[in-house]
Protein backbone atom coordinates (compact mmCIF):
# COMPACT_ATOMS: atom_id res chain seq x y z
CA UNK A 1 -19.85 -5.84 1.26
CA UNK A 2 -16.64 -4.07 0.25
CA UNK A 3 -13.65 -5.51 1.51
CA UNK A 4 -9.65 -4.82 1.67
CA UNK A 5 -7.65 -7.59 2.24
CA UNK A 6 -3.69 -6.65 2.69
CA UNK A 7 -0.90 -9.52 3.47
CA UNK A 8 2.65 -9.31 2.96
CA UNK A 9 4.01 -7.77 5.93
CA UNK A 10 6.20 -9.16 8.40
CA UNK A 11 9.68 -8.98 9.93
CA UNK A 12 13.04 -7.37 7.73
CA UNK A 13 16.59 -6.76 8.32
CA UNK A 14 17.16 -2.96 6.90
CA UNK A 15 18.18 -3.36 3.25
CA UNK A 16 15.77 -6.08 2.64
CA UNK A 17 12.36 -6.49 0.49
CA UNK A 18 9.14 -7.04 1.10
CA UNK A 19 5.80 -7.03 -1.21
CA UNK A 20 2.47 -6.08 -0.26
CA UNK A 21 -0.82 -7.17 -1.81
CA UNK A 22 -4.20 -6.40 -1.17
CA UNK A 23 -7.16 -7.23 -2.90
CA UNK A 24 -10.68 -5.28 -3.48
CA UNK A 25 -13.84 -7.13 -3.61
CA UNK A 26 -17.55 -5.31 -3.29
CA UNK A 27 -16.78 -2.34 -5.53
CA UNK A 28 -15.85 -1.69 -9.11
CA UNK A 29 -11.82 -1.86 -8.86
CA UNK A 30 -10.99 -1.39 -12.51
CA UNK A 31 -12.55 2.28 -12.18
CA UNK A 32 -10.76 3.43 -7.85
CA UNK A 33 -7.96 4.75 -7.09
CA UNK A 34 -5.92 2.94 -5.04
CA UNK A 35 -3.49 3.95 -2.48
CA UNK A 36 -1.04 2.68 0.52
CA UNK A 37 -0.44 4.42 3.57
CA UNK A 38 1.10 3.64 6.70
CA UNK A 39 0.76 4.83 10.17
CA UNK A 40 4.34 4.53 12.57
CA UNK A 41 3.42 4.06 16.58
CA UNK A 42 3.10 8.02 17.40
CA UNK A 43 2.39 9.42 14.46
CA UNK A 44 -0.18 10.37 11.98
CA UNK A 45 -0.78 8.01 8.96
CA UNK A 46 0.81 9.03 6.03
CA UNK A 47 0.51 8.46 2.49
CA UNK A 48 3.32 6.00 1.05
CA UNK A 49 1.86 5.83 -2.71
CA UNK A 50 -1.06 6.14 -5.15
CA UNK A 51 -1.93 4.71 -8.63
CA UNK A 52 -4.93 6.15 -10.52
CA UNK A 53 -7.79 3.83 -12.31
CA UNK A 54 -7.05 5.09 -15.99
CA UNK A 55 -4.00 6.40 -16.68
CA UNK A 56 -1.84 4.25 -14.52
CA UNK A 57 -0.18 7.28 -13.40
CA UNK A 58 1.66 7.22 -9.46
CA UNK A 59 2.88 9.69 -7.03
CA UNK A 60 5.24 8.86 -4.22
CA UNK A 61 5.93 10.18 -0.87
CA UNK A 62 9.53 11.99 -1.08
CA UNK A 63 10.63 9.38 1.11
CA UNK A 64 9.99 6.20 -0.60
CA UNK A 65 10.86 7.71 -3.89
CA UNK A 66 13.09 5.43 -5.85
CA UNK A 67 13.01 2.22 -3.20
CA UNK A 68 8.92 1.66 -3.23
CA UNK A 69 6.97 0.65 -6.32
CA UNK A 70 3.15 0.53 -6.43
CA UNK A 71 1.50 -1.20 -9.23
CA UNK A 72 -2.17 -2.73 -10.13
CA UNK A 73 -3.41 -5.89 -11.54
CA UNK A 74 -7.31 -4.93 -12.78
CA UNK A 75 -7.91 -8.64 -13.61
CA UNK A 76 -7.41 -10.17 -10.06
CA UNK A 77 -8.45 -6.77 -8.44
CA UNK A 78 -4.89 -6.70 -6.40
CA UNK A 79 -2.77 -3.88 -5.77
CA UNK A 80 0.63 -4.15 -4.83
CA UNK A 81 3.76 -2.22 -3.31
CA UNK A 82 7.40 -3.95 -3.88
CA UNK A 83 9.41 -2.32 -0.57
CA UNK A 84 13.47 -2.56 -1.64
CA UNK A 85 16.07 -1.22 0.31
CA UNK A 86 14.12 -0.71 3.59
CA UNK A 87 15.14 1.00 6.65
CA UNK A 88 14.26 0.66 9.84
CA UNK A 89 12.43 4.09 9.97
CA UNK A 90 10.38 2.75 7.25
CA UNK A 91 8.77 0.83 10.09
CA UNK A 92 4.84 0.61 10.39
CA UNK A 93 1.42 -0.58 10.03
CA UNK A 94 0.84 -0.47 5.87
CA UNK A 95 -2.82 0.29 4.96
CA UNK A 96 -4.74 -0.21 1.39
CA UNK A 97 -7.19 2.61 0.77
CA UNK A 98 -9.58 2.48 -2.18
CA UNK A 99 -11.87 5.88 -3.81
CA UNK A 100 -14.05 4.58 -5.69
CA UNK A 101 -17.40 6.40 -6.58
CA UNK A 102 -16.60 8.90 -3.95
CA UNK A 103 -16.65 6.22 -0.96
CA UNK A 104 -13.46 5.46 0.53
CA UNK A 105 -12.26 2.29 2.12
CA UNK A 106 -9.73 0.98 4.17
CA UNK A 107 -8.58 -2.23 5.08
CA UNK A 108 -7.46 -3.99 8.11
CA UNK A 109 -3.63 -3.26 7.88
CA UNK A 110 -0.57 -5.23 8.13
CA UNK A 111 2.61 -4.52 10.21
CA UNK A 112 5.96 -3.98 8.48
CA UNK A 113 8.73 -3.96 10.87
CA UNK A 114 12.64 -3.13 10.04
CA UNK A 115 15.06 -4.24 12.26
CA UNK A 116 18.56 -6.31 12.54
């Protein structure tokens, strides 16, 4: 059964960090791309950032550029996003999505919110 297990989220103050894990289990990880998206109350989810299985290689929406940094640990099957300098607009429900073998999966969520 695959699974996608995200944590991290929570309550900031704009300006502040937060990391995001999630971690794959039921399908071959070391070979999927994966990706984080987030979906704001009212509008369409969106995709935040994506790492690829081999080369490593990321893209980043225009507006996280430079604050957001995805990255991959194959050995404990765990991708993660490091969130600096958030704002409140960067407020949301974060989602981990995994290609592997042409299926997709998503998993559950977790809320980021960004507020003083």
């Amino acid at each position: 059964q695959v699974q996608l297990v995200e944590s991290g989220g929570g309550l900031v103050q704009p300006g502040g960090s937060l990391r995001l894990s999630c971690v794959g289990s039921g399908f071959t990880f070391s070979t999927a791309t994966m990706s984080w998206y987030r979906q704001a109350p009212g509008k369409e989810r969106e995709l935040v950032a994506r790492i690829s299985s081999t080369s490593g290689s990321t893209n980043y929406a225009d507006s996280v550029k430079g604050r957001f940094t995805i990255s991959r640990d194959t050995a404990k099957n765990t991708v993660n996003l490091q969130m600096n300098s958030l704002k409140p607009e960067d407020t949301a429900v974060y989602y981990c999505k995994a290609i592997s073998q042409l299926r997709l999966y998503w998993g559950q969520g977790t809320q980021v919110t960004v507020s003083s």
